[in-house]
PDB file of N, CA and C in Angstrom:
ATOM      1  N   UNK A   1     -14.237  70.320 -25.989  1.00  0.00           N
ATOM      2  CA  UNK A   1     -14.530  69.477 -27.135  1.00  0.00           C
ATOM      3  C   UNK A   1     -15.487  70.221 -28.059  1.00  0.00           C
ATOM      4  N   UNK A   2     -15.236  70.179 -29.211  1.00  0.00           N
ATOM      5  CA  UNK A   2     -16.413  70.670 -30.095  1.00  0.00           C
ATOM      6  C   UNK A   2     -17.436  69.909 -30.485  1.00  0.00           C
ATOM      7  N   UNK A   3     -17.980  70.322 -31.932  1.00  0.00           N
ATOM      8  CA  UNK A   3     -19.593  69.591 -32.236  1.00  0.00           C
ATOM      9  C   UNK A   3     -18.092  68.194 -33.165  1.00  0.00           C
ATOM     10  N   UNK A   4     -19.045  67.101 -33.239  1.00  0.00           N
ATOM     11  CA  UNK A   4     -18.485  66.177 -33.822  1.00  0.00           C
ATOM     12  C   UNK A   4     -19.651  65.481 -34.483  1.00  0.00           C
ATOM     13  N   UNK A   5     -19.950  64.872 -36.055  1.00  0.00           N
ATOM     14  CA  UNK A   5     -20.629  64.220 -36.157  1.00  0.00           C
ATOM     15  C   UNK A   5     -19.763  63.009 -36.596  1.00  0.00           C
ATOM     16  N   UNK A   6     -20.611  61.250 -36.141  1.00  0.00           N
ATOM     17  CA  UNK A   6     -20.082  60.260 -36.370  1.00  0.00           C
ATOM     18  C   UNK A   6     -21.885  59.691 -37.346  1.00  0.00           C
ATOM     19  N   UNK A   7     -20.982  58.960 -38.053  1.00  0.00           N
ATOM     20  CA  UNK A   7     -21.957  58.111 -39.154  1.00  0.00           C
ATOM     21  C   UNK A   7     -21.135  56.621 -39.388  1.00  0.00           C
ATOM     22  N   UNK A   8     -21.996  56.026 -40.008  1.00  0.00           N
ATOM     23  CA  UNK A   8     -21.219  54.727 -40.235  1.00  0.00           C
ATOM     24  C   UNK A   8     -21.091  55.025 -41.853  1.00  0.00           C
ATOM     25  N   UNK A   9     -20.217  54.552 -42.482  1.00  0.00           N
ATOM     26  CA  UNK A   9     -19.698  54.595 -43.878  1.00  0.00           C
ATOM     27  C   UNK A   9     -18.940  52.927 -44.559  1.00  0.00           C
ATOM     28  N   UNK A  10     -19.323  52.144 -45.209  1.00  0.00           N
ATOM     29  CA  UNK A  10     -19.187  51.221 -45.414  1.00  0.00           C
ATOM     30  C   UNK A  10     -18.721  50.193 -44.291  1.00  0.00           C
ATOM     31  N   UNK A  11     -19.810  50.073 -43.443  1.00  0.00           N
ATOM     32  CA  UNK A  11     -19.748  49.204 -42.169  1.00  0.00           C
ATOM     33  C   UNK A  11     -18.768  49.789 -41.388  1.00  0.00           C
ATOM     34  N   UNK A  12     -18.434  51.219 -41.679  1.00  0.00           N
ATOM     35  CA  UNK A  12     -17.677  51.231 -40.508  1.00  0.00           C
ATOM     36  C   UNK A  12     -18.030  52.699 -39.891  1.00  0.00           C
ATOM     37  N   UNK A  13     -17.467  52.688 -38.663  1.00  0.00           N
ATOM     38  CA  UNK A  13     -17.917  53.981 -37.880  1.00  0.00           C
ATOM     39  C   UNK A  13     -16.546  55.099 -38.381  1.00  0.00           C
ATOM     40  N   UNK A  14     -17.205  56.051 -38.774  1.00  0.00           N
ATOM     41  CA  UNK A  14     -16.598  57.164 -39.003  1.00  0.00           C
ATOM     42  C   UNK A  14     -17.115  58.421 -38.307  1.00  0.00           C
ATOM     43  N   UNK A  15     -15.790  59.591 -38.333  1.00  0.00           N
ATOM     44  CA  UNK A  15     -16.274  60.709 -37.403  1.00  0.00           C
ATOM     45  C   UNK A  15     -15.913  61.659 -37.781  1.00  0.00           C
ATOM     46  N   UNK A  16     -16.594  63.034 -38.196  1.00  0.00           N
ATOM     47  CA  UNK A  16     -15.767  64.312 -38.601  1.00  0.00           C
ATOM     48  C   UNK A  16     -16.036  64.884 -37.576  1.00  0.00           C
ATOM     49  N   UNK A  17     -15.191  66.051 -37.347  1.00  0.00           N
ATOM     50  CA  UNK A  17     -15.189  67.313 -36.537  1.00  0.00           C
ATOM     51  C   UNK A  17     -16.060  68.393 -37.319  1.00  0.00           C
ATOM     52  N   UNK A  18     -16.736  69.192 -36.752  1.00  0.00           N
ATOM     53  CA  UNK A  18     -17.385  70.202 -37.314  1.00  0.00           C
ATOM     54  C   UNK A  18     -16.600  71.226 -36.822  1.00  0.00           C
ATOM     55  N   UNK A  19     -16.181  72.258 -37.578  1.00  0.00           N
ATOM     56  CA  UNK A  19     -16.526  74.147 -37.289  1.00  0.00           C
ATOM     57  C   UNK A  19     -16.949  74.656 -38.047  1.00  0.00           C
ATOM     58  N   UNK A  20     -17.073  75.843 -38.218  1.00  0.00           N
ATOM     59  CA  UNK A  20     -17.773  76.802 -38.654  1.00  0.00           C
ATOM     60  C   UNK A  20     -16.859  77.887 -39.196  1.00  0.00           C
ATOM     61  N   UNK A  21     -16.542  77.577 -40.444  1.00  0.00           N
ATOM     62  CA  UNK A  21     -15.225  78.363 -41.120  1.00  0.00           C
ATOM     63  C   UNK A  21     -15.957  79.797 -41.473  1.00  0.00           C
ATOM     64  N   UNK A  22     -16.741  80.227 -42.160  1.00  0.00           N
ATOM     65  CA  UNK A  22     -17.186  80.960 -42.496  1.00  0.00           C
ATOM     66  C   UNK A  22     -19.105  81.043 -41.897  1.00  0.00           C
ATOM     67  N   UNK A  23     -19.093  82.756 -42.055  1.00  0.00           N
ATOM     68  CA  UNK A  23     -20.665  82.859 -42.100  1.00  0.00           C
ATOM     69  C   UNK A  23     -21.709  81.064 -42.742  1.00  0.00           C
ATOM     70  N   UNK A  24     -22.031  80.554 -42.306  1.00  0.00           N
ATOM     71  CA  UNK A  24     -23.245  80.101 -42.725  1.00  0.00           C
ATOM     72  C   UNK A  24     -22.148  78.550 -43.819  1.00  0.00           C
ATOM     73  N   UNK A  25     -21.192  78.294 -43.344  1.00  0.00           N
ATOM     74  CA  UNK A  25     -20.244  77.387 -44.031  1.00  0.00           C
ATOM     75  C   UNK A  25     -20.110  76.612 -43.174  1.00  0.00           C
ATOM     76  N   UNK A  26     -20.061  75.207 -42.932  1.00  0.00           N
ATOM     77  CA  UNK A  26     -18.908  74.332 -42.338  1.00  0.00           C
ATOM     78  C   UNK A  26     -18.206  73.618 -42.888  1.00  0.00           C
ATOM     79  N   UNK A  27     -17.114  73.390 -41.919  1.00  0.00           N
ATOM     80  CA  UNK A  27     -15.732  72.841 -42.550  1.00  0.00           C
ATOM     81  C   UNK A  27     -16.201  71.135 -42.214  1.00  0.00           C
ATOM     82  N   UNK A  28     -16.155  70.167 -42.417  1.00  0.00           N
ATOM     83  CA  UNK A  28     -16.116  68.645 -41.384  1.00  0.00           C
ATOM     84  C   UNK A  28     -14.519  68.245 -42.244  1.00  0.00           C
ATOM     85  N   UNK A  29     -14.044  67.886 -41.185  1.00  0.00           N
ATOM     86  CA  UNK A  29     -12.879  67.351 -41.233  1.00  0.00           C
ATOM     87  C   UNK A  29     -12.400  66.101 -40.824  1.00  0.00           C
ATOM     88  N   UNK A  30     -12.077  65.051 -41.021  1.00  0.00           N
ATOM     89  CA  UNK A  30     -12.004  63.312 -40.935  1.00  0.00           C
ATOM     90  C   UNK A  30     -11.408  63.565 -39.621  1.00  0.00           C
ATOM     91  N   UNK A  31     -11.618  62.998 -38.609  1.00  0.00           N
ATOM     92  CA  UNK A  31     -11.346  62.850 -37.164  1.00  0.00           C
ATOM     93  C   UNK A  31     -10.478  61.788 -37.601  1.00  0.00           C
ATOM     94  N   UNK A  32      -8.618  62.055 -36.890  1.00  0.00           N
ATOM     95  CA  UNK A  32      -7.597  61.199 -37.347  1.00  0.00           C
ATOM     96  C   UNK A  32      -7.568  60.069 -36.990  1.00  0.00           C
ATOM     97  N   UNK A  33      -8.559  59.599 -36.344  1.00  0.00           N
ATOM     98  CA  UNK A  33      -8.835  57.670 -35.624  1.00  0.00           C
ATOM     99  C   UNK A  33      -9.580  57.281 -36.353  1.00  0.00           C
ATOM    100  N   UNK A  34      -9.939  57.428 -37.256  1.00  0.00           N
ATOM    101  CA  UNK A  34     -10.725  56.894 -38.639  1.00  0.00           C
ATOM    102  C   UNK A  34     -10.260  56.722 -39.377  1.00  0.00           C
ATOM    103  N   UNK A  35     -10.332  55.091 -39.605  1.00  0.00           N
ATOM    104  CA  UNK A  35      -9.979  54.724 -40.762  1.00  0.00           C
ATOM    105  C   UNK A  35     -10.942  53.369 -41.324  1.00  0.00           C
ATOM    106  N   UNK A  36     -11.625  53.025 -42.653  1.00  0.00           N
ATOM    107  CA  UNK A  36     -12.132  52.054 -43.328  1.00  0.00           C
ATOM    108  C   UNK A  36     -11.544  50.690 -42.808  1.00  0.00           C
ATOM    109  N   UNK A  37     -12.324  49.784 -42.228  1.00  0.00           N
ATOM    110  CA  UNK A  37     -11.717  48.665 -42.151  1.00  0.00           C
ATOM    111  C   UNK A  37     -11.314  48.021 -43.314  1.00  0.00           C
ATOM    112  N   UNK A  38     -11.713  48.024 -44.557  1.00  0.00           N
ATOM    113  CA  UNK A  38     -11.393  47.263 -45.801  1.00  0.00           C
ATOM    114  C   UNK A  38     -10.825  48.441 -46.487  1.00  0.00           C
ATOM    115  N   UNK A  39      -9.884  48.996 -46.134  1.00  0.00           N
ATOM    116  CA  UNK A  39      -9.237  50.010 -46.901  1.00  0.00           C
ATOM    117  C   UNK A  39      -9.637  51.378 -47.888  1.00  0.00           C
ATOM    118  N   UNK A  40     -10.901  50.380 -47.958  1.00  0.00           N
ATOM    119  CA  UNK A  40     -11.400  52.070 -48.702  1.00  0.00           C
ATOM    120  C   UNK A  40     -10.908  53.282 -48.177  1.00  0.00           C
ATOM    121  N   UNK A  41     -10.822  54.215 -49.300  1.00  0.00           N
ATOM    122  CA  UNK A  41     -10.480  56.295 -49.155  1.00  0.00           C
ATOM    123  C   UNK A  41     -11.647  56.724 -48.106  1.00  0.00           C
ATOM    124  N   UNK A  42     -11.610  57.327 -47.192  1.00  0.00           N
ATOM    125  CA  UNK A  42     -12.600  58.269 -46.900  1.00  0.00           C
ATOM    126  C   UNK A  42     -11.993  59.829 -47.211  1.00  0.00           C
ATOM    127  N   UNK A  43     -12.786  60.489 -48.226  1.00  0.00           N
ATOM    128  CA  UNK A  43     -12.348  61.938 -47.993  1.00  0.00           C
ATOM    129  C   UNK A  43     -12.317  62.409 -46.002  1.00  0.00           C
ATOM    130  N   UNK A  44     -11.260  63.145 -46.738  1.00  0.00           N
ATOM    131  CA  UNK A  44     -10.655  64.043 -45.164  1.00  0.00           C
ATOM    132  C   UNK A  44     -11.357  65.213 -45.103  1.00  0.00           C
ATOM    133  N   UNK A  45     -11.928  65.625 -45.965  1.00  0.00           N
ATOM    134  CA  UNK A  45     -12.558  67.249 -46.025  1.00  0.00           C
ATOM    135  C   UNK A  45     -14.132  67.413 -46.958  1.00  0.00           C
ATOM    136  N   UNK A  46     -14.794  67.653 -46.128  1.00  0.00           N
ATOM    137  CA  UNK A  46     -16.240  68.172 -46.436  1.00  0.00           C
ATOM    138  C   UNK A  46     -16.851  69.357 -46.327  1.00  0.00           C
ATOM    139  N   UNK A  47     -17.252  70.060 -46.888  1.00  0.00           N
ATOM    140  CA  UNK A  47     -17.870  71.648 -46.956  1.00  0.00           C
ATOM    141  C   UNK A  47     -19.648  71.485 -47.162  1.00  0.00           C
ATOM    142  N   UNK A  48     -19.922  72.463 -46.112  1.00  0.00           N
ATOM    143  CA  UNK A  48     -21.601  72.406 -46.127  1.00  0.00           C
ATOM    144  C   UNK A  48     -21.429  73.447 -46.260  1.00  0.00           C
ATOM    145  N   UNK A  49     -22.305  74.031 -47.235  1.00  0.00           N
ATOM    146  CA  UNK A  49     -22.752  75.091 -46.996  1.00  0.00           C
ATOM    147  C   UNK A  49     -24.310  75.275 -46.545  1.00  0.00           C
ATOM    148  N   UNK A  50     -24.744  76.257 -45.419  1.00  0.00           N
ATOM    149  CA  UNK A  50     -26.501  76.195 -45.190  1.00  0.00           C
ATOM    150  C   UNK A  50     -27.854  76.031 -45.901  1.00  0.00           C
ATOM    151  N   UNK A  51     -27.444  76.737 -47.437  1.00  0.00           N
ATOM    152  CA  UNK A  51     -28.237  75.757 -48.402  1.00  0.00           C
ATOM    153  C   UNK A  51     -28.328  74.614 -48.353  1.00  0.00           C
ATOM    154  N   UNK A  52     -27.650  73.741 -48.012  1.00  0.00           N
ATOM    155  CA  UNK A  52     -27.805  72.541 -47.817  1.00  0.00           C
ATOM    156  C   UNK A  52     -26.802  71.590 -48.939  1.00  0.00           C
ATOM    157  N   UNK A  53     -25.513  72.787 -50.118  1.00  0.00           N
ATOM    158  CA  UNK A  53     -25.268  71.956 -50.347  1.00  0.00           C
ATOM    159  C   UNK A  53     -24.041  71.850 -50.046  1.00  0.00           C
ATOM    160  N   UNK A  54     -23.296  70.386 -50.434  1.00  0.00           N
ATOM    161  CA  UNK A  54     -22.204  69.604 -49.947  1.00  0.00           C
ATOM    162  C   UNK A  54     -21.484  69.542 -50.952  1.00  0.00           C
ATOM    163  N   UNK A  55     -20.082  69.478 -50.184  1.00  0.00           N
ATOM    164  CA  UNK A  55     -19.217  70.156 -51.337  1.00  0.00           C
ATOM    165  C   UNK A  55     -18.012  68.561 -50.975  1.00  0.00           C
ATOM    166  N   UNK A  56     -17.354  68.018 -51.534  1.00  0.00           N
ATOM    167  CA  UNK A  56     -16.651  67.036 -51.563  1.00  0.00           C
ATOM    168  C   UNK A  56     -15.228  67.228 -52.665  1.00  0.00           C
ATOM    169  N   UNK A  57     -13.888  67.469 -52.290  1.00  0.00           N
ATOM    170  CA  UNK A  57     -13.463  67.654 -53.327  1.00  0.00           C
ATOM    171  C   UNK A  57     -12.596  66.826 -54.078  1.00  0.00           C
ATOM    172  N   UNK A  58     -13.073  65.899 -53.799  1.00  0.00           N
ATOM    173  CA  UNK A  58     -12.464  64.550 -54.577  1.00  0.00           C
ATOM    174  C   UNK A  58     -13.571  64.256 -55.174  1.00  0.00           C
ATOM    175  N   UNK A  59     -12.769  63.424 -56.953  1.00  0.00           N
ATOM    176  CA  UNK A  59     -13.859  63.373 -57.979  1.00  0.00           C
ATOM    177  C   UNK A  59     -14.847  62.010 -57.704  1.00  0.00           C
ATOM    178  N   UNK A  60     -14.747  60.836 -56.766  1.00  0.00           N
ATOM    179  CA  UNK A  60     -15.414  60.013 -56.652  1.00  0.00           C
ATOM    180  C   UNK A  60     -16.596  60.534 -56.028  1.00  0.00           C
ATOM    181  N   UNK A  61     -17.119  59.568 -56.474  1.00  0.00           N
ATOM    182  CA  UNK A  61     -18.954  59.099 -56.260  1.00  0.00           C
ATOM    183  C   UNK A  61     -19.018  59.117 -54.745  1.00  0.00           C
ATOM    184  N   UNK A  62     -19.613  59.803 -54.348  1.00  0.00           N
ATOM    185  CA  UNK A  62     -19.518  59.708 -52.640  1.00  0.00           C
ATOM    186  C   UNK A  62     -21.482  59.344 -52.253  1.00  0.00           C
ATOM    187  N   UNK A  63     -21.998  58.942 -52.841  1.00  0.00           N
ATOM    188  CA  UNK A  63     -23.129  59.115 -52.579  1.00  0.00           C
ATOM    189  C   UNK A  63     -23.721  58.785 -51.631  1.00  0.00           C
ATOM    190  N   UNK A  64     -22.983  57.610 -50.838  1.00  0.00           N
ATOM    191  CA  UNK A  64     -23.313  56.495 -49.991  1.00  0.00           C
ATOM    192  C   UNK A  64     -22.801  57.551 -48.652  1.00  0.00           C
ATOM    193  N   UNK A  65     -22.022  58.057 -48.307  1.00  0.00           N
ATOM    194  CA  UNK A  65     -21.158  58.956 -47.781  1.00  0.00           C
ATOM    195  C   UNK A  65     -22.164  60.225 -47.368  1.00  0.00           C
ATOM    196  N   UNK A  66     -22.739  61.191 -48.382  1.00  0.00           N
ATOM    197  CA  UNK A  66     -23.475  61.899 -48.420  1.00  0.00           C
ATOM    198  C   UNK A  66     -24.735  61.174 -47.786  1.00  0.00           C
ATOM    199  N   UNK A  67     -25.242  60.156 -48.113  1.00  0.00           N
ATOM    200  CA  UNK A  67     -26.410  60.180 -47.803  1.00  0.00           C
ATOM    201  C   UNK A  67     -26.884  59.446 -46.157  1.00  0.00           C
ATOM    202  N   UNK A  68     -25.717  59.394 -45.753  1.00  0.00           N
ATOM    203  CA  UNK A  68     -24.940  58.692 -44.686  1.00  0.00           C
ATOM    204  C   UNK A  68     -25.052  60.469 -43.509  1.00  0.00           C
ATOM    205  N   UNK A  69     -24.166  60.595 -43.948  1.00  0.00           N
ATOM    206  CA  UNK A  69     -24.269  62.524 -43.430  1.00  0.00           C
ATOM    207  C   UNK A  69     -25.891  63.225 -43.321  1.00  0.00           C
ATOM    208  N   UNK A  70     -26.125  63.348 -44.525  1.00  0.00           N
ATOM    209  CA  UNK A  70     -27.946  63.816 -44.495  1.00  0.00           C
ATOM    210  C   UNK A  70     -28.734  63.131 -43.445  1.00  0.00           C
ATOM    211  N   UNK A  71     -28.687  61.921 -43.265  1.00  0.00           N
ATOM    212  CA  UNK A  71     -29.907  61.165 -42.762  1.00  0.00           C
ATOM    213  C   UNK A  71     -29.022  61.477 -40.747  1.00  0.00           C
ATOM    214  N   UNK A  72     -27.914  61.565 -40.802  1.00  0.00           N
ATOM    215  CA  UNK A  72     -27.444  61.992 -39.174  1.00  0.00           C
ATOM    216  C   UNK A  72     -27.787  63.374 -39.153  1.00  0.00           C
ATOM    217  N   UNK A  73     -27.483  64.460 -40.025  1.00  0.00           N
ATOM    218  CA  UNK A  73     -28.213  65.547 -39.339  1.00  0.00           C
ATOM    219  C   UNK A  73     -29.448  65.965 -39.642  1.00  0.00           C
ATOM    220  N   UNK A  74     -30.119  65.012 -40.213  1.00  0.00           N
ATOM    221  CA  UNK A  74     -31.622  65.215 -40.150  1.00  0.00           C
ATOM    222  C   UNK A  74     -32.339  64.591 -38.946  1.00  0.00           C
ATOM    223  N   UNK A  75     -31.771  63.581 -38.581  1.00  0.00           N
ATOM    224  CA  UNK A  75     -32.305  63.075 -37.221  1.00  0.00           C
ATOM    225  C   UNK A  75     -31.349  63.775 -35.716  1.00  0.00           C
ATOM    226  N   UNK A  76     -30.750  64.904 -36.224  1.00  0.00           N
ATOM    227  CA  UNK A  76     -29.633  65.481 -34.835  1.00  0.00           C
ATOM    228  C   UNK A  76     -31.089  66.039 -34.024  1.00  0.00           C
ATOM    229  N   UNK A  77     -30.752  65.996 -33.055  1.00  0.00           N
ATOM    230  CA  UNK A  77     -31.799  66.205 -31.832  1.00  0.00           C
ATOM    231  C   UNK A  77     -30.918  66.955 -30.835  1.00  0.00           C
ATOM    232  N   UNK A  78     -30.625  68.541 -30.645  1.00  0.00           N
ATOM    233  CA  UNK A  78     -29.464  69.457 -30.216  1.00  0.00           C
ATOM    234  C   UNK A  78     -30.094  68.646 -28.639  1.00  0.00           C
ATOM    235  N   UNK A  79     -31.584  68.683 -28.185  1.00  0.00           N
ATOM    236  CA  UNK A  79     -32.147  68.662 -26.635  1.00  0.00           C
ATOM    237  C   UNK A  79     -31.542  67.107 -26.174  1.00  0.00           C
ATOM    238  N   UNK A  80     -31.356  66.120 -26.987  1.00  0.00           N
ATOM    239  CA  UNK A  80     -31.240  64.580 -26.457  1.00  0.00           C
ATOM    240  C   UNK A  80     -29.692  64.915 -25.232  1.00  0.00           C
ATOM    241  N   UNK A  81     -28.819  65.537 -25.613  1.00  0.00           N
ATOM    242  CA  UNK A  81     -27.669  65.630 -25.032  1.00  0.00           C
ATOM    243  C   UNK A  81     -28.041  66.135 -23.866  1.00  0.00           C
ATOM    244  N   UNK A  82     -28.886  67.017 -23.536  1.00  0.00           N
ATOM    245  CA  UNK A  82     -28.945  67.800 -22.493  1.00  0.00           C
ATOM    246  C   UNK A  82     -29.502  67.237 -21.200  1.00  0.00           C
ATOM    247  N   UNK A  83     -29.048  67.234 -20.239  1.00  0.00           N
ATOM    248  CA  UNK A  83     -29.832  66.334 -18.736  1.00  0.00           C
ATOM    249  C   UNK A  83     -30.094  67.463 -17.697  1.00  0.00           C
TER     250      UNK A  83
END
């Protein structure tokens, strides 16, 4: 299994897959068991780059989305997993 981050996104639980496409890039990609309970779009594809910035390539307002993402890997804790 790889790294996966899950966030909630308009009341609902959502999950991307992480890799690591390039040097110092990640890819997150919509984990295919996700879907909006009230139909809303979730973009399928997200780009970080290690600067920190986020790349979205659909023209909507994702802000809620983004800031949803920021606040999970600012609180990621790599040691909590470990026993």
């Amino acid at each position: 299994m790889g790294i996966q981050i899950a966030i909630q996104y308009k009341q609902a639980p959502v999950t991307y897959d992480v890799t690591i496409q390039e040097d110092k890039i990640y890819h997150l990609r919509l984990n295919g068991e996700n879907h909006c309970k009230n139909g809303d779009y979730i973009p399928e594809k997200i780009v970080i780059r290690r600067k920190g910035k986020i790349w979205i390539s659909d023209m909507d307002n994702y802000d809620e989305l983004i800031s949803s993402l920021t606040n999970e890997i600012i609180q990621f804790d790599p040691e909590a997993g470990k026993q």
